[in-house]
PDB file of N, CA and C in Angstrom:
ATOM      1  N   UNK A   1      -6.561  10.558  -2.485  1.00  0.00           N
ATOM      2  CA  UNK A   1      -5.336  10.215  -1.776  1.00  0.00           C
ATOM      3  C   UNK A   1      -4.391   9.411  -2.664  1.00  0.00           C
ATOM      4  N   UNK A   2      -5.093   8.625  -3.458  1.00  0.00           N
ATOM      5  CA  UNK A   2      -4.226   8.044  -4.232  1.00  0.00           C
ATOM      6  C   UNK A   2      -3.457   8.529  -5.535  1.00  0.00           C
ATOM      7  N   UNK A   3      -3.481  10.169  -5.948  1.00  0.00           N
ATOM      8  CA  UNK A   3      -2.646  10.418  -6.779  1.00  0.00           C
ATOM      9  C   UNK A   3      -1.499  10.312  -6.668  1.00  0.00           C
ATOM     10  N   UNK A   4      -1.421  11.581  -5.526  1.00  0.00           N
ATOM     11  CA  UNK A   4       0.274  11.084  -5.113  1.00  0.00           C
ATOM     12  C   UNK A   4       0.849  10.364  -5.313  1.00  0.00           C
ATOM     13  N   UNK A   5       0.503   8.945  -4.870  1.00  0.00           N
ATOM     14  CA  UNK A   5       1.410   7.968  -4.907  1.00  0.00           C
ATOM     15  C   UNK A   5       1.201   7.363  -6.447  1.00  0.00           C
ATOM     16  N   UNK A   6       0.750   7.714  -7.238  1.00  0.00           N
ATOM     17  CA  UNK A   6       0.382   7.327  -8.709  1.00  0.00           C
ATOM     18  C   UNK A   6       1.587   8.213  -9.198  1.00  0.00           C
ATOM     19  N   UNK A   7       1.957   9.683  -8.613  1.00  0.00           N
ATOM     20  CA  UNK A   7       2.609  10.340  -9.639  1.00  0.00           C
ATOM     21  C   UNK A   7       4.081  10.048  -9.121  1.00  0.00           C
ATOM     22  N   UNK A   8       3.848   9.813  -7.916  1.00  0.00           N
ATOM     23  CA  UNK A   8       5.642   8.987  -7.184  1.00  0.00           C
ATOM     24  C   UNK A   8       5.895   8.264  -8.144  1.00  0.00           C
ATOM     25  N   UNK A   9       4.939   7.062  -8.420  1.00  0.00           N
ATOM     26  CA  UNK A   9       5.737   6.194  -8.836  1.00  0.00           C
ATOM     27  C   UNK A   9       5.574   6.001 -10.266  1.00  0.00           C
ATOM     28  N   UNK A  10       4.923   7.301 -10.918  1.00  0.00           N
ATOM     29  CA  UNK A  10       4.925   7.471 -11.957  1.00  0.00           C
ATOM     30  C   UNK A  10       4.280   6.039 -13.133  1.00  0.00           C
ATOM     31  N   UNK A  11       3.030   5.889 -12.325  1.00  0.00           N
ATOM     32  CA  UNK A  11       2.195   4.721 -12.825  1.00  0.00           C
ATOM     33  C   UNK A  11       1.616   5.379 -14.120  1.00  0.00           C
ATOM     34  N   UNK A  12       1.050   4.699 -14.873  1.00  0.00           N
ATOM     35  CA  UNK A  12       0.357   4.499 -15.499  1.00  0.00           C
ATOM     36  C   UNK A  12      -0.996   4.120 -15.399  1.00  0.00           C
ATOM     37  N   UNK A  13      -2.283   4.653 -15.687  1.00  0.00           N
ATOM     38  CA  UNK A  13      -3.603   4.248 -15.512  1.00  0.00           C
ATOM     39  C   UNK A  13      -4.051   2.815 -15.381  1.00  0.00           C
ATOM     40  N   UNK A  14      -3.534   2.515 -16.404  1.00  0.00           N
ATOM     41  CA  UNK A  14      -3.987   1.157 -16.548  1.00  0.00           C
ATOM     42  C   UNK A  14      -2.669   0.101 -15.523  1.00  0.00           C
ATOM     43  N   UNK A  15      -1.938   0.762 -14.979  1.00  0.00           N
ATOM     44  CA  UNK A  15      -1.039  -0.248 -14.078  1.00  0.00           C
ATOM     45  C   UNK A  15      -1.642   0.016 -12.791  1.00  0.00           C
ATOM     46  N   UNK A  16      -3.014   0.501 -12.286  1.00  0.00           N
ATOM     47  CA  UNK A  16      -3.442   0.955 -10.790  1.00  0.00           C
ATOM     48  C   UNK A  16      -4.933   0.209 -10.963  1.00  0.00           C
ATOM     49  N   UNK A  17      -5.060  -0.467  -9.891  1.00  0.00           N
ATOM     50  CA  UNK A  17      -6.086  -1.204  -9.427  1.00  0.00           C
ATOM     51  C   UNK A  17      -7.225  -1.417  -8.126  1.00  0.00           C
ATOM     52  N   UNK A  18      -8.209  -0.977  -8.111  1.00  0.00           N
ATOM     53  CA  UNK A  18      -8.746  -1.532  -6.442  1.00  0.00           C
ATOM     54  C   UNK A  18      -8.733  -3.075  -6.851  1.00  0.00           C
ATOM     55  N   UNK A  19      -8.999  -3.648  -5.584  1.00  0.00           N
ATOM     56  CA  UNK A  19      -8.848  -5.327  -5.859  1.00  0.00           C
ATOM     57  C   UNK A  19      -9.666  -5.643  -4.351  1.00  0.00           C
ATOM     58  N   UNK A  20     -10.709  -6.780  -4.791  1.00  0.00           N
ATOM     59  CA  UNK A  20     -11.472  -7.513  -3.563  1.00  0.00           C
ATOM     60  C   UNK A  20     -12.049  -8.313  -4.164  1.00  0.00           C
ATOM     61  N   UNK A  21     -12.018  -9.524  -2.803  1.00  0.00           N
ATOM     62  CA  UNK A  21     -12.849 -10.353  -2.661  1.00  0.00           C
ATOM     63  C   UNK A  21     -13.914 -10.318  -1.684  1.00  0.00           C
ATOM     64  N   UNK A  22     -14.465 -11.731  -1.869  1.00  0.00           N
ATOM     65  CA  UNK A  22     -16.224 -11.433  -1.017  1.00  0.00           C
ATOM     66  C   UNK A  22     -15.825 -11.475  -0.182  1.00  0.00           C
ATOM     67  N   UNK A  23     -14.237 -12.313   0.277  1.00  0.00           N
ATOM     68  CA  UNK A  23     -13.920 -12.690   1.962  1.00  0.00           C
ATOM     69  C   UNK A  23     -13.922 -11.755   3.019  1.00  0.00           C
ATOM     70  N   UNK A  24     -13.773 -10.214   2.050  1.00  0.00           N
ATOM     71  CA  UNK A  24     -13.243  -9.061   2.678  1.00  0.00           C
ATOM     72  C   UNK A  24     -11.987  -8.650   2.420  1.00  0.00           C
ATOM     73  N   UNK A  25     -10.997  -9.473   2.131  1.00  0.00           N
ATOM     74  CA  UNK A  25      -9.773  -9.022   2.012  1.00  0.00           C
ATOM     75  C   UNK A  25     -10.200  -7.890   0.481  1.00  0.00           C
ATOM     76  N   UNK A  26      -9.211  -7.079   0.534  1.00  0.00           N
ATOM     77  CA  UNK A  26      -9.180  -5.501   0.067  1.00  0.00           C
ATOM     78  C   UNK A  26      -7.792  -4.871  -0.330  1.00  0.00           C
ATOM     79  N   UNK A  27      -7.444  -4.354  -1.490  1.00  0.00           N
ATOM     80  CA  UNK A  27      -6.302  -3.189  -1.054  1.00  0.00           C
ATOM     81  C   UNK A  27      -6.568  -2.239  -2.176  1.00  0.00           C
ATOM     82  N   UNK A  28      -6.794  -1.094  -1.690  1.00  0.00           N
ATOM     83  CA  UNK A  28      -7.440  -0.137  -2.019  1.00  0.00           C
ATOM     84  C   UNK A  28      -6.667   0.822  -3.463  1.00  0.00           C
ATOM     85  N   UNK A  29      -5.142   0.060  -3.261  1.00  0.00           N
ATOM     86  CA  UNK A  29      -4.584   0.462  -4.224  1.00  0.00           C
ATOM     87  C   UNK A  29      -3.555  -0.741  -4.798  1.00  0.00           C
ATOM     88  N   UNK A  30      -3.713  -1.054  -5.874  1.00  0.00           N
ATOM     89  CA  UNK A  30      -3.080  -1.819  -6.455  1.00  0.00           C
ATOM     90  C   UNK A  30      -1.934  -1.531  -7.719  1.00  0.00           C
ATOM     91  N   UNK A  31      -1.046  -1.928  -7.531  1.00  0.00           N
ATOM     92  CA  UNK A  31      -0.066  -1.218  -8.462  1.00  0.00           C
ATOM     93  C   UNK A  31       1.165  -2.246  -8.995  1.00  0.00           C
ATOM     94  N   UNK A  32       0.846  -2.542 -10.598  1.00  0.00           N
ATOM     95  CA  UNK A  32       1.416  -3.594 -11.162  1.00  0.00           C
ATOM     96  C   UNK A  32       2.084  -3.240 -11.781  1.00  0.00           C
ATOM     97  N   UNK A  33       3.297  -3.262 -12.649  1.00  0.00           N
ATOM     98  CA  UNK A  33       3.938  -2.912 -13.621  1.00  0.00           C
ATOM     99  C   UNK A  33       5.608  -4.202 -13.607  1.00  0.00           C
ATOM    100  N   UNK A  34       5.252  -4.764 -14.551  1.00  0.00           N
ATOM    101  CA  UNK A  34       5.706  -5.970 -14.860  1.00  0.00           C
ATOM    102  C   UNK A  34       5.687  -7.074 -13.855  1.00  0.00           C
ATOM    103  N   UNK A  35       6.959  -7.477 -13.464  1.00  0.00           N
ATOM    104  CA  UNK A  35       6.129  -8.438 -12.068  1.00  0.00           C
ATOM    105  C   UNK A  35       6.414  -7.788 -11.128  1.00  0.00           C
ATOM    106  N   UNK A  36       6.713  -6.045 -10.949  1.00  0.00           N
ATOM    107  CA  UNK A  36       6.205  -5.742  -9.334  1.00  0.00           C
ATOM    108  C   UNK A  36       5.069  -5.302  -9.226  1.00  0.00           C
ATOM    109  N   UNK A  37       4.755  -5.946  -8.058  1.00  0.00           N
ATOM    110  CA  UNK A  37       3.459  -5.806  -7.293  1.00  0.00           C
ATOM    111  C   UNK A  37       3.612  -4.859  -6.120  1.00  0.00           C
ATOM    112  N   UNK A  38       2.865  -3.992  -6.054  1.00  0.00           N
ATOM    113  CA  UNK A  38       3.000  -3.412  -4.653  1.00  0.00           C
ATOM    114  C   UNK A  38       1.327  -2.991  -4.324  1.00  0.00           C
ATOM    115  N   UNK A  39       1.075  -3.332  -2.903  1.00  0.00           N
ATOM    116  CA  UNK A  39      -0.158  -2.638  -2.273  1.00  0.00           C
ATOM    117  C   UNK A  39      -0.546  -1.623  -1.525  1.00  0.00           C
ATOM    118  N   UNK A  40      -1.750  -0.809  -1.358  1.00  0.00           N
ATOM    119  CA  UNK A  40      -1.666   0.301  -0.716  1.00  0.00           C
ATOM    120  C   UNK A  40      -2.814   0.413   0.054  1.00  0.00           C
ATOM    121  N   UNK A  41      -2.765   0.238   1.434  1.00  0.00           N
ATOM    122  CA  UNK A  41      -4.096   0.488   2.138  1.00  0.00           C
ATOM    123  C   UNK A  41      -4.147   1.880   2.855  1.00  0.00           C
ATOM    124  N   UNK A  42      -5.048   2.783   2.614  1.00  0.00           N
ATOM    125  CA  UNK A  42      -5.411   3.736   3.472  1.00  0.00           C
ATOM    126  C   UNK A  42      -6.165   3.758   4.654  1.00  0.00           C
ATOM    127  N   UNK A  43      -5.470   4.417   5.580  1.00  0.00           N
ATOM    128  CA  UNK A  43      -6.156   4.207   7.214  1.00  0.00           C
ATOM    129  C   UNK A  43      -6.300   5.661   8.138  1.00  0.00           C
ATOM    130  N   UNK A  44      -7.458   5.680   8.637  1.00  0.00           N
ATOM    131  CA  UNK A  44      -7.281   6.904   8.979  1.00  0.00           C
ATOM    132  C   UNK A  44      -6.707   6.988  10.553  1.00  0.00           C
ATOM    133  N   UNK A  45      -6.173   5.815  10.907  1.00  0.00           N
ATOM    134  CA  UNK A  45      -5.530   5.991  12.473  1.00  0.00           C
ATOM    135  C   UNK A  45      -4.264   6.251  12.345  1.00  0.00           C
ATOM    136  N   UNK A  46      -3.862   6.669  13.158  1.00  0.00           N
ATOM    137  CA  UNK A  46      -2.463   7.434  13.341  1.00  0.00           C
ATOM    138  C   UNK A  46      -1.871   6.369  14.054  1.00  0.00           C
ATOM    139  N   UNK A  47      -2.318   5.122  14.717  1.00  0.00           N
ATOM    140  CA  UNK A  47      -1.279   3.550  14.945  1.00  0.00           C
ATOM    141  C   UNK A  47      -1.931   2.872  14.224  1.00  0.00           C
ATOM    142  N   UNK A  48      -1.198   2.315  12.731  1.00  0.00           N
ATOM    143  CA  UNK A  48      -1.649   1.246  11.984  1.00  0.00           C
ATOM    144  C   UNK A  48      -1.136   0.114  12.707  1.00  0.00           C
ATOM    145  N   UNK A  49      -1.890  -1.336  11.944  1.00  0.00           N
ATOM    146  CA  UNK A  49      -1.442  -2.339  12.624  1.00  0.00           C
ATOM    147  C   UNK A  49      -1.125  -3.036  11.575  1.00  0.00           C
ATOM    148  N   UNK A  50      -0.928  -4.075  11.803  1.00  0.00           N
ATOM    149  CA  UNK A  50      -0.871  -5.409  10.207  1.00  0.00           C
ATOM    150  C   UNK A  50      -2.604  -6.220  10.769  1.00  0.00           C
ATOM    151  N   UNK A  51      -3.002  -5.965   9.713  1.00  0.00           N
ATOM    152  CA  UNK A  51      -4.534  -6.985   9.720  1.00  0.00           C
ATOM    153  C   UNK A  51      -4.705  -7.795   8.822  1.00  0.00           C
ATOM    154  N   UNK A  52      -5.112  -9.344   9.317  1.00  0.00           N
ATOM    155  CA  UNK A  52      -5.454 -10.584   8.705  1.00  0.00           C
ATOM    156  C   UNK A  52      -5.286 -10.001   6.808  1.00  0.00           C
ATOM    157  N   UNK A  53      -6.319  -9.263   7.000  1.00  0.00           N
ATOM    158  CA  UNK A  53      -7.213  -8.943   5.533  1.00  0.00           C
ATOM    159  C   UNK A  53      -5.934  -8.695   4.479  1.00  0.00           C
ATOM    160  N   UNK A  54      -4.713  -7.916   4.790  1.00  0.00           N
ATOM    161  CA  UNK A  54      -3.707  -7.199   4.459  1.00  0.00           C
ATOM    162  C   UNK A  54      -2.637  -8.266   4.419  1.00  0.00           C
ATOM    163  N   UNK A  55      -2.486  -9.273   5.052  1.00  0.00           N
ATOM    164  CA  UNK A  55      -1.600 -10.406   4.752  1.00  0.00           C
ATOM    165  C   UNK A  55      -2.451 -11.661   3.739  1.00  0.00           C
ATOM    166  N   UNK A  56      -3.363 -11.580   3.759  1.00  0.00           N
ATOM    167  CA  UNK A  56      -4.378 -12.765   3.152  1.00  0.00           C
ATOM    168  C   UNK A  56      -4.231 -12.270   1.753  1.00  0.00           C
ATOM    169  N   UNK A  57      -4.197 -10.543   1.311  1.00  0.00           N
ATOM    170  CA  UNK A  57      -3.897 -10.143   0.334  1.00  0.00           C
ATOM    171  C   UNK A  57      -2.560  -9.802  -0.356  1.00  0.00           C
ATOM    172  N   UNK A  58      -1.301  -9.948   0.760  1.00  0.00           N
ATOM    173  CA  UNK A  58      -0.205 -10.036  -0.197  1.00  0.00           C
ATOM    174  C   UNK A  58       0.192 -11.615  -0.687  1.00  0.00           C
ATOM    175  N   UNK A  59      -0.718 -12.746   0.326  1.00  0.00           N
ATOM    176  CA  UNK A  59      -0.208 -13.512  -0.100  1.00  0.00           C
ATOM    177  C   UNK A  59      -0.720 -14.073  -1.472  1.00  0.00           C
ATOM    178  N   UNK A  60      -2.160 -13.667  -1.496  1.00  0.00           N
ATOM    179  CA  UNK A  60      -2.813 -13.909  -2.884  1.00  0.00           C
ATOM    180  C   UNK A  60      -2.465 -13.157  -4.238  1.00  0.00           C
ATOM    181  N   UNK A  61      -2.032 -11.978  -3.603  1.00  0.00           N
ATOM    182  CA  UNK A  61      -1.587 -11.467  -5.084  1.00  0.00           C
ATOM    183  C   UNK A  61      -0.233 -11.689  -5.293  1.00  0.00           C
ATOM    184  N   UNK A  62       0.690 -11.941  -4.523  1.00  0.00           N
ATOM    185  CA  UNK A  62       1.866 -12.296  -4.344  1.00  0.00           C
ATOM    186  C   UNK A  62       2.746 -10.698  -4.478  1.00  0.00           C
ATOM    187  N   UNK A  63       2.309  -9.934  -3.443  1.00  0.00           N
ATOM    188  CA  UNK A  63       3.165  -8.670  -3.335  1.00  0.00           C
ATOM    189  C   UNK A  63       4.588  -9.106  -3.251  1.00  0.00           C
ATOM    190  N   UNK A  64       5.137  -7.741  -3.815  1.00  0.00           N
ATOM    191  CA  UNK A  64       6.329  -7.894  -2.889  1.00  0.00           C
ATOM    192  C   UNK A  64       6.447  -6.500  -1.643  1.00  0.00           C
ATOM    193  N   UNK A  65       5.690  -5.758  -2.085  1.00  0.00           N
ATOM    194  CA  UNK A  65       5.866  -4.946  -0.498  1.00  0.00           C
ATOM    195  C   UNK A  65       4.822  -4.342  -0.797  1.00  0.00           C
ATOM    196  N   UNK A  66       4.233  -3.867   0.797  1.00  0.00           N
ATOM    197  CA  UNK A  66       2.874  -3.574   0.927  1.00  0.00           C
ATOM    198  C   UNK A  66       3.019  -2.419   1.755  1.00  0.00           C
ATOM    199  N   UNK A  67       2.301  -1.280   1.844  1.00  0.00           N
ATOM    200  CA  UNK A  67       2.063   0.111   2.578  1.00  0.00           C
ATOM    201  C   UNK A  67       0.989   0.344   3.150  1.00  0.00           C
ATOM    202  N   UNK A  68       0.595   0.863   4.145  1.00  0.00           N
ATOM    203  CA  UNK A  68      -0.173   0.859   4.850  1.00  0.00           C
ATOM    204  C   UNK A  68      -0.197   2.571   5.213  1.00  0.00           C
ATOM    205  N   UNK A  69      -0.435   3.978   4.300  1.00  0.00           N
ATOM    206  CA  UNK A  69      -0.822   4.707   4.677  1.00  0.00           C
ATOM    207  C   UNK A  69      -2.026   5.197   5.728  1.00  0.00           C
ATOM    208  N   UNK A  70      -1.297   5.787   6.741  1.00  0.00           N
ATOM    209  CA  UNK A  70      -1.849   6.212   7.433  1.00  0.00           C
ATOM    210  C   UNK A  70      -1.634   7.754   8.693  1.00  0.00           C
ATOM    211  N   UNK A  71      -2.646   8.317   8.921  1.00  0.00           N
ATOM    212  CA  UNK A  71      -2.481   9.871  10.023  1.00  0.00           C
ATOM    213  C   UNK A  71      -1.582   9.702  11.007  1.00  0.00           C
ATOM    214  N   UNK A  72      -0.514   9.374  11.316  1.00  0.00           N
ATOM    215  CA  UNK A  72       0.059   9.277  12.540  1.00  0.00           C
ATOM    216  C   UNK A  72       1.603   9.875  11.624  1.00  0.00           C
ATOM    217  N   UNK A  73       2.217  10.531  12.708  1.00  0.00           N
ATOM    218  CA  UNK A  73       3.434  11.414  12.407  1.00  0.00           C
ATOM    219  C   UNK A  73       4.670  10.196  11.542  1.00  0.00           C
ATOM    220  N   UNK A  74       4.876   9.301  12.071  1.00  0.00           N
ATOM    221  CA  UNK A  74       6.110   8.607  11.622  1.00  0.00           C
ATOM    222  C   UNK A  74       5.768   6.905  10.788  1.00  0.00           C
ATOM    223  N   UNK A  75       6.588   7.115   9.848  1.00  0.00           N
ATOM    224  CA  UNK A  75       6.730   5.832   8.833  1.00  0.00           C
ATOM    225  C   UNK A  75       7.836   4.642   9.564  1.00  0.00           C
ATOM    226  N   UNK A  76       7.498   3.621   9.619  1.00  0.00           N
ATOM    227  CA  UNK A  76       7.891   2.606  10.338  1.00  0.00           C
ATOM    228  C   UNK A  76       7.481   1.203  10.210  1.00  0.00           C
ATOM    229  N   UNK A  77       8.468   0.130   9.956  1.00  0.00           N
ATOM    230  CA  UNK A  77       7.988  -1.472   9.360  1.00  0.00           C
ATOM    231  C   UNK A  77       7.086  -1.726   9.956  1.00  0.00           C
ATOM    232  N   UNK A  78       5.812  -2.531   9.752  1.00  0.00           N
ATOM    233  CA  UNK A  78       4.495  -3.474  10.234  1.00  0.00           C
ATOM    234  C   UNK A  78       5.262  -4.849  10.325  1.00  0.00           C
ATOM    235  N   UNK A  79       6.369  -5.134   8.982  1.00  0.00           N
ATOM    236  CA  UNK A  79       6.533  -6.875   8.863  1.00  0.00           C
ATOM    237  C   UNK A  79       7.692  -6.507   8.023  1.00  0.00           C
ATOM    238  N   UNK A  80       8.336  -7.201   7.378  1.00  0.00           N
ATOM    239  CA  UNK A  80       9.388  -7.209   6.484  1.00  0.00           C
ATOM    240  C   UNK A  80       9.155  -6.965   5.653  1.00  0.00           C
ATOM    241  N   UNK A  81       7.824  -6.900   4.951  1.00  0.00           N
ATOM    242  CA  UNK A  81       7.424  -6.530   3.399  1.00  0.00           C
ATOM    243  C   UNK A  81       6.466  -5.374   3.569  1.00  0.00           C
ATOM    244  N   UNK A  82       5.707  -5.152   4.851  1.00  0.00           N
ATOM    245  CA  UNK A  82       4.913  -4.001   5.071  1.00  0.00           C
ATOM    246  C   UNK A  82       5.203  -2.621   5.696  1.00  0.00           C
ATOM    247  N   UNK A  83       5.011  -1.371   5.103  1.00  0.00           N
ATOM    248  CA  UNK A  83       5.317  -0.544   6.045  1.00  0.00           C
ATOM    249  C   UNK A  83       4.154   0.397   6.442  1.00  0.00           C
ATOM    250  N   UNK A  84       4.138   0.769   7.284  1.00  0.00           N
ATOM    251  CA  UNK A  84       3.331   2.227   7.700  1.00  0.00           C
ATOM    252  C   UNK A  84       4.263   3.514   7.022  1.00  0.00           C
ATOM    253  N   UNK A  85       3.457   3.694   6.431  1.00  0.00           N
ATOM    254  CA  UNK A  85       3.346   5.586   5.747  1.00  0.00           C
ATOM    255  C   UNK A  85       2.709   6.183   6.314  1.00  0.00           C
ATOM    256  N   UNK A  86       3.342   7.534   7.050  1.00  0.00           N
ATOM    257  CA  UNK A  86       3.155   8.533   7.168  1.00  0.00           C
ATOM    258  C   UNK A  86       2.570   9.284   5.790  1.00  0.00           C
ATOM    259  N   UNK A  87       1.003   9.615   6.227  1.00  0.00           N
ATOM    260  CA  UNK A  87       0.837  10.228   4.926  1.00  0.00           C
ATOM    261  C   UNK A  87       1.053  11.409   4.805  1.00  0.00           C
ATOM    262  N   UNK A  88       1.591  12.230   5.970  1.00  0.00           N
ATOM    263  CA  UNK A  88       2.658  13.717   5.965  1.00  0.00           C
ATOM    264  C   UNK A  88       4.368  13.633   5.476  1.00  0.00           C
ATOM    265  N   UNK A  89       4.821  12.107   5.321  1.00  0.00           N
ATOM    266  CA  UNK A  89       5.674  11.957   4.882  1.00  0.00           C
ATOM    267  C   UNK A  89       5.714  11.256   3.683  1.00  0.00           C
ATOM    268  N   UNK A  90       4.608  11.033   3.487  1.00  0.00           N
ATOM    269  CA  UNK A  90       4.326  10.040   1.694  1.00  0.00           C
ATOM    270  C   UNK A  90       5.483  10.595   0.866  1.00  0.00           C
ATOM    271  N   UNK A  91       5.756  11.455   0.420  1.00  0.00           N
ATOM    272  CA  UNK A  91       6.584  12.574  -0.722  1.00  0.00           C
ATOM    273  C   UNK A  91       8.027  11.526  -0.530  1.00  0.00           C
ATOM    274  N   UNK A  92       8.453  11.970   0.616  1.00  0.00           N
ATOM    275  CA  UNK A  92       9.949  11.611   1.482  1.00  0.00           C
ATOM    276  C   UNK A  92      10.087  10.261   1.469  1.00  0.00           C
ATOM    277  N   UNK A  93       8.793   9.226   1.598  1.00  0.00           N
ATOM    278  CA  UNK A  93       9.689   8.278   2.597  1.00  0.00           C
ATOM    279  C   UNK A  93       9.147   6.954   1.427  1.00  0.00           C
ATOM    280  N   UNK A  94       8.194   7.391   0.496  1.00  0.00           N
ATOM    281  CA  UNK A  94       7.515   6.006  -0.231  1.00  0.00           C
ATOM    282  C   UNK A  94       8.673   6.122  -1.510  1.00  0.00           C
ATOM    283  N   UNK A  95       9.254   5.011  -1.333  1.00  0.00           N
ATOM    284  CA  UNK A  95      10.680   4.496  -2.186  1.00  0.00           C
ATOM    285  C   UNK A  95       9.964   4.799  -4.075  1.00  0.00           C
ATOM    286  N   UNK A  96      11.052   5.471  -4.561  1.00  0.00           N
ATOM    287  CA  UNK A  96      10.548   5.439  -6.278  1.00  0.00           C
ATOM    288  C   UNK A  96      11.367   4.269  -6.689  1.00  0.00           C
ATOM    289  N   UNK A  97      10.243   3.822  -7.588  1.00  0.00           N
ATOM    290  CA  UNK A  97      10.892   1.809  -8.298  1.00  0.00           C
ATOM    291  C   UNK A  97      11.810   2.423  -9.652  1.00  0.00           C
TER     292      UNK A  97
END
Protein backbone atom coordinates (compact mmCIF):
# COMPACT_ATOMS: atom_id res chain seq x y z
CA UNK A 1 0.00 0.00 0.00
CA UNK A 2 2.67 2.13 0.59
CA UNK A 3 4.15 2.58 -2.91
CA UNK A 4 1.83 4.76 -4.17
CA UNK A 5 2.22 7.19 -1.94
CA UNK A 6 6.18 6.79 -2.18
CA UNK A 7 5.84 7.43 -5.97
CA UNK A 8 3.28 10.60 -5.32
CA UNK A 9 5.54 12.06 -3.52
CA UNK A 10 8.32 10.94 -5.25
CA UNK A 11 10.39 9.84 -2.05
CA UNK A 12 13.34 8.47 -1.94
CA UNK A 13 14.19 5.08 -0.06
CA UNK A 14 16.05 6.23 2.40
CA UNK A 15 13.50 9.34 3.13
CA UNK A 16 10.55 6.47 4.18
CA UNK A 17 10.33 5.05 7.56
CA UNK A 18 8.12 2.68 9.92
CA UNK A 19 8.57 4.31 13.36
CA UNK A 20 7.48 2.86 17.06
CA UNK A 21 7.63 2.90 20.34
CA UNK A 22 7.02 0.32 23.20
CA UNK A 23 4.07 2.77 24.25
CA UNK A 24 2.32 1.65 21.11
CA UNK A 25 2.26 4.74 19.40
CA UNK A 26 3.07 3.75 15.55
CA UNK A 27 2.97 5.29 12.01
CA UNK A 28 3.32 2.93 9.59
CA UNK A 29 4.69 5.31 7.18
CA UNK A 30 7.09 7.82 7.76
CA UNK A 31 8.24 10.33 5.34
CA UNK A 32 11.12 12.89 5.87
CA UNK A 33 12.77 14.95 3.44
CA UNK A 34 14.39 18.00 4.89
CA UNK A 35 12.30 19.36 7.70
CA UNK A 36 9.01 18.02 6.25
CA UNK A 37 7.63 15.50 8.12
CA UNK A 38 4.61 13.84 7.13
CA UNK A 39 2.77 10.55 8.56
CA UNK A 40 0.84 7.77 7.20
CA UNK A 41 -1.43 5.36 8.98
CA UNK A 42 -3.27 2.62 7.21
CA UNK A 43 -6.79 1.53 8.32
CA UNK A 44 -8.93 -0.81 7.07
CA UNK A 45 -12.35 0.96 8.22
CA UNK A 46 -14.14 2.96 5.98
CA UNK A 47 -14.89 5.71 9.29
CA UNK A 48 -11.42 6.61 10.45
CA UNK A 49 -11.14 8.41 13.61
CA UNK A 50 -8.17 10.48 15.20
CA UNK A 51 -6.59 7.99 17.93
CA UNK A 52 -4.51 8.90 21.05
CA UNK A 53 -1.59 6.77 19.38
CA UNK A 54 -1.72 9.13 16.08
CA UNK A 55 -1.58 12.45 18.01
CA UNK A 56 1.09 11.18 20.67
CA UNK A 57 2.98 10.55 17.34
CA UNK A 58 2.73 13.80 15.52
CA UNK A 59 3.54 15.40 18.50
CA UNK A 60 6.79 13.44 19.05
CA UNK A 61 8.00 13.52 15.76
CA UNK A 62 6.83 16.92 15.24
CA UNK A 63 4.69 16.34 11.94
CA UNK A 64 3.44 18.75 10.09
CA UNK A 65 0.51 16.84 8.55
CA UNK A 66 -0.61 13.48 9.10
CA UNK A 67 -2.96 10.96 6.84
CA UNK A 68 -4.86 8.51 7.88
CA UNK A 69 -5.57 6.17 4.83
CA UNK A 70 -8.36 4.40 4.87
CA UNK A 71 -11.63 2.01 2.86
CA UNK A 72 -14.36 4.38 3.09
CA UNK A 73 -15.45 6.39 -0.19
CA UNK A 74 -14.51 10.10 0.81
CA UNK A 75 -11.27 12.09 2.02
CA UNK A 76 -12.09 14.52 4.75
CA UNK A 77 -10.13 16.55 7.85
CA UNK A 78 -9.75 14.33 11.30
CA UNK A 79 -7.98 17.78 12.89
CA UNK A 80 -6.20 20.60 11.21
CA UNK A 81 -3.07 18.73 10.48
CA UNK A 82 -4.82 15.24 9.92
CA UNK A 83 -6.71 13.95 7.13
CA UNK A 84 -8.60 10.81 6.15
CA UNK A 85 -7.62 9.39 2.67
CA UNK A 86 -9.69 7.78 0.70
CA UNK A 87 -7.55 5.07 -0.47
CA UNK A 88 -9.80 5.01 -3.87
CA UNK A 89 -8.91 8.56 -4.00
CA UNK A 90 -5.13 8.43 -2.82
CA UNK A 91 -3.95 9.40 -6.69
CA UNK A 92 -6.45 12.70 -6.59
CA UNK A 93 -6.59 13.94 -3.30
CA UNK A 94 -2.90 13.23 -1.36
CA UNK A 95 -1.28 16.84 -2.04
CA UNK A 96 2.37 16.52 -4.09
CA UNK A 97 5.15 18.62 -1.80
Amino acid sequence: MTAPIVQRLGALPQECYFWSVHSGAEIDLLWIRGRRRWGFEFKRTSSPALGRSLMNSMEELKLQRAFVVHAGEATFPLHKQVTALAVKRLLNDLPVP
